[in-house]
PDB file of N, CA and C in Angstrom:
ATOM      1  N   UNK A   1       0.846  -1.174   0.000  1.00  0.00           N
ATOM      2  CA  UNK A   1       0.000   0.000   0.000  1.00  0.00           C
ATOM      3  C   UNK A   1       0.895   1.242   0.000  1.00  0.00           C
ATOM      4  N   UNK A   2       0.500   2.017  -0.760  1.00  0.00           N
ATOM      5  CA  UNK A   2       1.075   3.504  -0.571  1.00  0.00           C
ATOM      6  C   UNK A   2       0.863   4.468   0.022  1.00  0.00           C
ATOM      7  N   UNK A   3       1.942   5.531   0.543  1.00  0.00           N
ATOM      8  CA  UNK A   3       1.588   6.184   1.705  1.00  0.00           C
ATOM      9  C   UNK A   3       0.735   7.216   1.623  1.00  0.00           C
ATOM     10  N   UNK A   4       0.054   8.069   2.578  1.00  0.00           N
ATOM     11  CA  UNK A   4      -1.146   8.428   2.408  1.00  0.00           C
ATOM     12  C   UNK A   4      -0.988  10.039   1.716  1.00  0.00           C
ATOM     13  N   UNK A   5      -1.777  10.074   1.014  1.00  0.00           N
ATOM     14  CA  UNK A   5      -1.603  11.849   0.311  1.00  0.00           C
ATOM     15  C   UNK A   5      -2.372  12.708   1.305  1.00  0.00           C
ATOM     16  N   UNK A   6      -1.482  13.239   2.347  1.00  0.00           N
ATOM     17  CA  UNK A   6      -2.116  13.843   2.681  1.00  0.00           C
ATOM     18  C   UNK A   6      -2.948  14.587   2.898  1.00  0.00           C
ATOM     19  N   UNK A   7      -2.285  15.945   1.743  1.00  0.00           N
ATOM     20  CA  UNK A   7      -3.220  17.086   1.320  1.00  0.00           C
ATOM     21  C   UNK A   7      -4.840  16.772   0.584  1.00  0.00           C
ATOM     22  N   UNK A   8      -4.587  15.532   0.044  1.00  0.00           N
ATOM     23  CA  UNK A   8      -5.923  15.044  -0.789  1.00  0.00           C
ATOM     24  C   UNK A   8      -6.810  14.357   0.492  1.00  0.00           C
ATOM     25  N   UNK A   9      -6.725  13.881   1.649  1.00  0.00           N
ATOM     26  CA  UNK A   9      -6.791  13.749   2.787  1.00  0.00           C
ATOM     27  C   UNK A   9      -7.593  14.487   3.522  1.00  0.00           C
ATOM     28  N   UNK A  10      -7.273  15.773   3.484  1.00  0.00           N
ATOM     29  CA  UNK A  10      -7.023  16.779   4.530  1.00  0.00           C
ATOM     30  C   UNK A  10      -8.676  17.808   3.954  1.00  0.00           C
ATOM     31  N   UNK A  11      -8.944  17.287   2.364  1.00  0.00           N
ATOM     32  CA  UNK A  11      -9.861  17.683   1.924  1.00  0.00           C
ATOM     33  C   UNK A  11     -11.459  16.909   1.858  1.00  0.00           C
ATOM     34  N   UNK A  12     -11.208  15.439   2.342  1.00  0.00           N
ATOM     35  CA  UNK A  12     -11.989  14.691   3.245  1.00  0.00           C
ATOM     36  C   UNK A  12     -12.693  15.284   4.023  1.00  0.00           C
ATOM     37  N   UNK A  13     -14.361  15.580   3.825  1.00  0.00           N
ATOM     38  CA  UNK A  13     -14.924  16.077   5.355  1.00  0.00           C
ATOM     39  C   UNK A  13     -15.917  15.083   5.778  1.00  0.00           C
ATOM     40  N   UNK A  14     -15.997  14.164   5.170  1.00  0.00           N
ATOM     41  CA  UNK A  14     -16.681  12.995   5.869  1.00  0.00           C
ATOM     42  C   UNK A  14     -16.749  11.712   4.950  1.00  0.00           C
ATOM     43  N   UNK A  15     -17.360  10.409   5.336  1.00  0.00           N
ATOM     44  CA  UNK A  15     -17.059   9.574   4.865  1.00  0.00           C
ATOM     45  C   UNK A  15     -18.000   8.536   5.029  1.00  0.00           C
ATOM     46  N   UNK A  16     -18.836   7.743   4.479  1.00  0.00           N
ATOM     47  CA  UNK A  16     -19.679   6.721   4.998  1.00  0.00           C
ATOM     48  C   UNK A  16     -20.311   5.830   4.213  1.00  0.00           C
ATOM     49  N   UNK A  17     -20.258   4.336   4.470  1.00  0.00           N
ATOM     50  CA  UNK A  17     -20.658   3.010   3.531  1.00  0.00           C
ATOM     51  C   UNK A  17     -21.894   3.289   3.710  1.00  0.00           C
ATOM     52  N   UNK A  18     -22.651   2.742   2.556  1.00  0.00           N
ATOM     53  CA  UNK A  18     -24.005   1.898   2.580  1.00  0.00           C
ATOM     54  C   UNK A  18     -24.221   0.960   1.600  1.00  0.00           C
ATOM     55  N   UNK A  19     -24.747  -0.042   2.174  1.00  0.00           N
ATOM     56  CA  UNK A  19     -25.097  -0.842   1.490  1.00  0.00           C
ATOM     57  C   UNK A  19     -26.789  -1.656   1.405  1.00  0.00           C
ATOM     58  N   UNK A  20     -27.267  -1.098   0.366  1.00  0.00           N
ATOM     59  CA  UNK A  20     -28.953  -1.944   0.901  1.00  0.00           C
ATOM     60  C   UNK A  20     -29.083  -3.030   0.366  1.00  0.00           C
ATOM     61  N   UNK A  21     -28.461  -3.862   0.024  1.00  0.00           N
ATOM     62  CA  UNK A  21     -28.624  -5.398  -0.192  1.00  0.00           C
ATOM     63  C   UNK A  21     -28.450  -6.019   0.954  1.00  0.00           C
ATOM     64  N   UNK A  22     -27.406  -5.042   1.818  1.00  0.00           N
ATOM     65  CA  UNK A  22     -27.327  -6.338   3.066  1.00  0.00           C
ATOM     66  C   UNK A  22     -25.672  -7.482   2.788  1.00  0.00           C
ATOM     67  N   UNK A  23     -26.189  -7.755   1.290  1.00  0.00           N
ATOM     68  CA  UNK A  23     -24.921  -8.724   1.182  1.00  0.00           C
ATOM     69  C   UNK A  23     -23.758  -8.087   0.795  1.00  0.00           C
ATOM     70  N   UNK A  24     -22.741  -8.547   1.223  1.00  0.00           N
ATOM     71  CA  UNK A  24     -21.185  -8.307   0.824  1.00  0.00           C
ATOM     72  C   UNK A  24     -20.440  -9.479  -0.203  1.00  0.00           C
ATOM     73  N   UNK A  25     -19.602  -8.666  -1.149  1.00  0.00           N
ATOM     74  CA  UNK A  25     -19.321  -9.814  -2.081  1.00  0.00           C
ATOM     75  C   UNK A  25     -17.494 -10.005  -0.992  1.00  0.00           C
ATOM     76  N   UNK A  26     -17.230 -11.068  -1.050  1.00  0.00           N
ATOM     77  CA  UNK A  26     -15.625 -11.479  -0.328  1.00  0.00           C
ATOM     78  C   UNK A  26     -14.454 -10.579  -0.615  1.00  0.00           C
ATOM     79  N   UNK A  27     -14.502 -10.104  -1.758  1.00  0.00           N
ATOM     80  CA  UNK A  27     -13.495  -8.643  -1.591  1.00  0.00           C
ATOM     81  C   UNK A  27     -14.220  -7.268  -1.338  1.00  0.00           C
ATOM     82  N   UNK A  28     -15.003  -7.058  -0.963  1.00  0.00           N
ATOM     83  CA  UNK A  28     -15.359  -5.568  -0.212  1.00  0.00           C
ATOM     84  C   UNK A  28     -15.292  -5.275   0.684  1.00  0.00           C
ATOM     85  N   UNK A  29     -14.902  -4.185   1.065  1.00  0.00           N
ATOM     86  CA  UNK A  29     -13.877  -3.434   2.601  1.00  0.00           C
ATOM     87  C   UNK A  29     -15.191  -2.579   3.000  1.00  0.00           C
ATOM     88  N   UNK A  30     -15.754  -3.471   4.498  1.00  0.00           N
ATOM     89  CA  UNK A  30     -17.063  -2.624   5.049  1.00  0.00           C
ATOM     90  C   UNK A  30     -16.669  -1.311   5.250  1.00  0.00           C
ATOM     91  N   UNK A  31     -16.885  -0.760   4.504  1.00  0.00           N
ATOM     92  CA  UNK A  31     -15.996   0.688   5.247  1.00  0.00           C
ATOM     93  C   UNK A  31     -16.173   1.835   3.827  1.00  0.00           C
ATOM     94  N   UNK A  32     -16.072   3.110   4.211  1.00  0.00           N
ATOM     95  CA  UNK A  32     -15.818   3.906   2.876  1.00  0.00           C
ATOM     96  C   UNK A  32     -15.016   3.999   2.444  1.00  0.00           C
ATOM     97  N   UNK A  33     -13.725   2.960   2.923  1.00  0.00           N
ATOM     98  CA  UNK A  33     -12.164   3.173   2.089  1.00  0.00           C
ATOM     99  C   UNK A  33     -12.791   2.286   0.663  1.00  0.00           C
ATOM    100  N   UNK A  34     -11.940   3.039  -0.246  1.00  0.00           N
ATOM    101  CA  UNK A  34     -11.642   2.795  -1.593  1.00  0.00           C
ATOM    102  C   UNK A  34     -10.836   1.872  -1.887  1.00  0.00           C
ATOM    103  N   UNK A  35     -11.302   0.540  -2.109  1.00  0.00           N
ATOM    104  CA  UNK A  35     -10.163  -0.543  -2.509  1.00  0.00           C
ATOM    105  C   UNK A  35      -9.496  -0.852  -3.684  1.00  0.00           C
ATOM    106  N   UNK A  36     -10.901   0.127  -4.547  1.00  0.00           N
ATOM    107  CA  UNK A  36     -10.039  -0.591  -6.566  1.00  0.00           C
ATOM    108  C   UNK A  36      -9.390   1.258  -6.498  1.00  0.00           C
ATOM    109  N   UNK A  37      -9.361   1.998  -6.337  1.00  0.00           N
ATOM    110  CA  UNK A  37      -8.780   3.195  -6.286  1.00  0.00           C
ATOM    111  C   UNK A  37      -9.411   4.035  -7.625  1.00  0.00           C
ATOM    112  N   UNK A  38     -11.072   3.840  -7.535  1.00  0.00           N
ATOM    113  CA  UNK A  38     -11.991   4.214  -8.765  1.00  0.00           C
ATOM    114  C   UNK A  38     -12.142   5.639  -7.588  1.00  0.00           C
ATOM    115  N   UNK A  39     -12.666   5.461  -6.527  1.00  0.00           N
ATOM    116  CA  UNK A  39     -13.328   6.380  -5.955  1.00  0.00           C
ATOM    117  C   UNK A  39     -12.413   7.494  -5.705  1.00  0.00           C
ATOM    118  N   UNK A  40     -10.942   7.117  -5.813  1.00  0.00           N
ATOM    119  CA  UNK A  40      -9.613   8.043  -5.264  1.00  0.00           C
ATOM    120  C   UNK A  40      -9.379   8.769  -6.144  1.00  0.00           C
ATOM    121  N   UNK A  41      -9.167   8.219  -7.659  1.00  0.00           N
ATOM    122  CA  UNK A  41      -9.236   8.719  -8.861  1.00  0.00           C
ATOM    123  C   UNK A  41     -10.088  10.205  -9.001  1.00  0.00           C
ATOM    124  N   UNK A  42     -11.825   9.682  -8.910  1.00  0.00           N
ATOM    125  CA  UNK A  42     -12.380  10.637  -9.113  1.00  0.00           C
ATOM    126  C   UNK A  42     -12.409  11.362  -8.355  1.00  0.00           C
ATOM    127  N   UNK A  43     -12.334  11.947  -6.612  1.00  0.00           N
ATOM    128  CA  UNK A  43     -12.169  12.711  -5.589  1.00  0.00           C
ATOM    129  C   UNK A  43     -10.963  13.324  -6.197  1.00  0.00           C
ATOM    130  N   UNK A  44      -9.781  12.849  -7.231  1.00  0.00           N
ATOM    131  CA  UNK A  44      -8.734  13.756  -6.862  1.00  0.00           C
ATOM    132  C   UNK A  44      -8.800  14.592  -8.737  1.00  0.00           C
ATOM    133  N   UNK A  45      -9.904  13.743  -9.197  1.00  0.00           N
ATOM    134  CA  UNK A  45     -10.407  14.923 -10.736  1.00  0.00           C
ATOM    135  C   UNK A  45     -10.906  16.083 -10.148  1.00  0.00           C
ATOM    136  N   UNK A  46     -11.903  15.880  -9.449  1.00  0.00           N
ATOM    137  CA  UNK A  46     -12.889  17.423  -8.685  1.00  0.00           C
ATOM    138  C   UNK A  46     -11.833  18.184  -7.869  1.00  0.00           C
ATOM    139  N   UNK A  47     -11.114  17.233  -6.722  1.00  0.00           N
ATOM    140  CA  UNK A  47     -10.556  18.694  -6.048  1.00  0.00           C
ATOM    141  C   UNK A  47      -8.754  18.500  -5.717  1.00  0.00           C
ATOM    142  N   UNK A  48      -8.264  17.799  -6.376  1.00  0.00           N
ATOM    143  CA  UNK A  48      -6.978  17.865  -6.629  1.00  0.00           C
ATOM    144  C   UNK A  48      -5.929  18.967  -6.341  1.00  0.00           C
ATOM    145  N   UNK A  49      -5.014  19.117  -6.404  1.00  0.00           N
ATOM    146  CA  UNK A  49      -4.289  20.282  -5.896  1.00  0.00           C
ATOM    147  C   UNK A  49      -3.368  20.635  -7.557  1.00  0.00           C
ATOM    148  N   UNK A  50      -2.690  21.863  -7.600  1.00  0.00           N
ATOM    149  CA  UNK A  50      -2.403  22.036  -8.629  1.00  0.00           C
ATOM    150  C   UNK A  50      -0.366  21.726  -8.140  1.00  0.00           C
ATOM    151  N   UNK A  51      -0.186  21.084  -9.052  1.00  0.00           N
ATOM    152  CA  UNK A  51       1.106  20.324  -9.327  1.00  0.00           C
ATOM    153  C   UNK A  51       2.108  20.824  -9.956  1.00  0.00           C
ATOM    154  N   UNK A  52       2.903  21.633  -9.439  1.00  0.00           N
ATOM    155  CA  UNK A  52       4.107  23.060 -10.204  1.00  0.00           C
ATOM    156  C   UNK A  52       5.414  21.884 -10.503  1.00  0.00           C
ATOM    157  N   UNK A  53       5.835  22.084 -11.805  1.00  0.00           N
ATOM    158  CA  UNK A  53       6.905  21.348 -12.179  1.00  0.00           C
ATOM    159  C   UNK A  53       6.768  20.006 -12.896  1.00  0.00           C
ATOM    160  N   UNK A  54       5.460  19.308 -13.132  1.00  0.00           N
ATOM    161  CA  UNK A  54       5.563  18.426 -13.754  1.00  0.00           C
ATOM    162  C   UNK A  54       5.395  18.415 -14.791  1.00  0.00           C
ATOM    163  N   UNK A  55       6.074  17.186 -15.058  1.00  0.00           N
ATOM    164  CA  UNK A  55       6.672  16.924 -17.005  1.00  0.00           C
ATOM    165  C   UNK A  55       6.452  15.433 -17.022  1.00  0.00           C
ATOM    166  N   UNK A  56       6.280  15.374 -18.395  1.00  0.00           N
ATOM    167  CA  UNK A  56       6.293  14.145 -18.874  1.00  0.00           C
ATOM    168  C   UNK A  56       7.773  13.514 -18.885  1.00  0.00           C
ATOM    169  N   UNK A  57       8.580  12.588 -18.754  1.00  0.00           N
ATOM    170  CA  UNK A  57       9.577  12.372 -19.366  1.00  0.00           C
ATOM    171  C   UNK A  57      10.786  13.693 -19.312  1.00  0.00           C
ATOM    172  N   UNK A  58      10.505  14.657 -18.307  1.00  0.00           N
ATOM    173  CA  UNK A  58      11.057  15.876 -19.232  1.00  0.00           C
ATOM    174  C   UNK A  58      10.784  16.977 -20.069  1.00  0.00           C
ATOM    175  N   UNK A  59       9.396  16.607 -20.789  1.00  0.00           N
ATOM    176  CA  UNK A  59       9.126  17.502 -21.342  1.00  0.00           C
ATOM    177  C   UNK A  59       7.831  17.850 -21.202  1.00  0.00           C
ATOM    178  N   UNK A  60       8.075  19.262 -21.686  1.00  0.00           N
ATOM    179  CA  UNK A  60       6.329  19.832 -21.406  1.00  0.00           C
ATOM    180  C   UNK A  60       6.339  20.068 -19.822  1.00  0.00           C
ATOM    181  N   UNK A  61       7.401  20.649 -19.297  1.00  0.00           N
ATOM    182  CA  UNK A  61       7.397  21.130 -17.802  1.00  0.00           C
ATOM    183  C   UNK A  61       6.441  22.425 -17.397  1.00  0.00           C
ATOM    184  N   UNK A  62       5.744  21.739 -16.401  1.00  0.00           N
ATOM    185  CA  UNK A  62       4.699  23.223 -16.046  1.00  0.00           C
ATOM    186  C   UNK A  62       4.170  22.726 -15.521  1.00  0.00           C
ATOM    187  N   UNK A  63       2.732  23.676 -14.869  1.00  0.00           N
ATOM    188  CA  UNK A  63       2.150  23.363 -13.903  1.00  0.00           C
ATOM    189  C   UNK A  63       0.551  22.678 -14.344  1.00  0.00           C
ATOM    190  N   UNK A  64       0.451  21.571 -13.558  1.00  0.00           N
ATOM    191  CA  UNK A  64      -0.433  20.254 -14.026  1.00  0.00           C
ATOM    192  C   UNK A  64      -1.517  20.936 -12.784  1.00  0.00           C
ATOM    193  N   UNK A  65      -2.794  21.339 -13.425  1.00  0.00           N
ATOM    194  CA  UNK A  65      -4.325  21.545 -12.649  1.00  0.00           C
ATOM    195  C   UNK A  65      -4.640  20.250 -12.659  1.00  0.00           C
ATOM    196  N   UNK A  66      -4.504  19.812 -10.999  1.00  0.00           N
ATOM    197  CA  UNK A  66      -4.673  18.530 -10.442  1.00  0.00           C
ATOM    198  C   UNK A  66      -6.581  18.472 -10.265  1.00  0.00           C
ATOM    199  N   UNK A  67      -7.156  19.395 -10.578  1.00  0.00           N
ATOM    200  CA  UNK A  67      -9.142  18.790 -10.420  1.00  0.00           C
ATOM    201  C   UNK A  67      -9.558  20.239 -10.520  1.00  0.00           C
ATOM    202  N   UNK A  68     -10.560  20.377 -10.774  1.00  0.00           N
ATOM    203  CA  UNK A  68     -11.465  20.948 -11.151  1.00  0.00           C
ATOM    204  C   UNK A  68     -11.775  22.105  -9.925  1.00  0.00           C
ATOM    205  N   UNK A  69     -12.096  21.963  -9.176  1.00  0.00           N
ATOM    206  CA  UNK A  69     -12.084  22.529  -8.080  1.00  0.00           C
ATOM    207  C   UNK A  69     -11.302  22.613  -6.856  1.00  0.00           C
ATOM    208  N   UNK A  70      -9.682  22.595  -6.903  1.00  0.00           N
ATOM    209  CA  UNK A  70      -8.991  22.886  -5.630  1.00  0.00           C
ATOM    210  C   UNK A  70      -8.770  22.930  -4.484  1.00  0.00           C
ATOM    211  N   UNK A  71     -10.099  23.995  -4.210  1.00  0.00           N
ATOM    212  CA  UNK A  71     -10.630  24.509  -3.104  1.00  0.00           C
ATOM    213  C   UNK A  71     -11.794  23.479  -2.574  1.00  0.00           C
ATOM    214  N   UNK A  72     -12.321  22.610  -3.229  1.00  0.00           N
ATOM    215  CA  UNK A  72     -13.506  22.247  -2.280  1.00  0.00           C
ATOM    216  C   UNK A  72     -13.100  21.101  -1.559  1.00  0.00           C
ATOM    217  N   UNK A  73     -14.281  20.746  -0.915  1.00  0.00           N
ATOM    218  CA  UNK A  73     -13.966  19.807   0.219  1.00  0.00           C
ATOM    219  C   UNK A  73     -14.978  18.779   0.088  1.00  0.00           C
ATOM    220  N   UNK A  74     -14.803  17.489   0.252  1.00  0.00           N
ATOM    221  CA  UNK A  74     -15.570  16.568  -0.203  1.00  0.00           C
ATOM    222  C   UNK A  74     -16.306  15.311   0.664  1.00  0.00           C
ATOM    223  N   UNK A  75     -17.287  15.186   0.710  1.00  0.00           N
ATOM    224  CA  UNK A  75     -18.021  14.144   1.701  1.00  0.00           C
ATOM    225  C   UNK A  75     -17.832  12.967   0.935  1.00  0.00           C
ATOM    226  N   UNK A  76     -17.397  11.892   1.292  1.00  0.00           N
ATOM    227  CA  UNK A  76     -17.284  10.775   0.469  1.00  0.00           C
ATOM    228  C   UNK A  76     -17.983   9.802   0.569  1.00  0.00           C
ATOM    229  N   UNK A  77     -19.087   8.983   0.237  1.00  0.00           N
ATOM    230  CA  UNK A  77     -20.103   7.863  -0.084  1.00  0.00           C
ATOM    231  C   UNK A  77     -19.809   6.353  -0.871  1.00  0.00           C
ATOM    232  N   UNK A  78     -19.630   5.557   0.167  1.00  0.00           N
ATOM    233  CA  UNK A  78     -19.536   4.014  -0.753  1.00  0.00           C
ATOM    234  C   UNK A  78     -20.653   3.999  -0.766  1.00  0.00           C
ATOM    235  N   UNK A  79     -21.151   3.410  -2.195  1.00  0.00           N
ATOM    236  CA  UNK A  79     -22.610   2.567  -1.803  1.00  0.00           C
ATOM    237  C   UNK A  79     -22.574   1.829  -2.858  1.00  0.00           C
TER     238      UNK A  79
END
């Protein structure tokens, strides 16, 4: 596992499973953590931080707008 991003973290203001079937399939984590890293993905399109210095390979150095919104703060929902 990799270590935790903070700042993407820090923009977390709440968090909570549901499930109305009741059933769980054998790989799902009761919990609102993100196990296939679909839900991490999209939390960090919307409010991502903006990223000074990155390049591809080297090239094309500049600053990478990490989501859409920066500034916001996000309640997060498994269901």
């Amino acid at each position: 596992m990799s270590p935790l991003n903070y700042e993407l973290c820090s923009k977390i203001i709440g968090a909570k499973y549901f499930n109305i079937e009741g059933a769980n399939s054998k790989d799902d984590i009761i919990s609102p953590r993100d196990a296939e890293g679909h839900g991490s993905h999209t939390a960090s399109t919307i409010a991502g931080n903006l990223v000074k210095s990155a390049s591809l390979l080297g090239f094309a150095s500049g600053t990478a707008r990490g989501g859409w919104v920066p500034s916001a703060r996000l309640p997060i929902y498994k269901a």
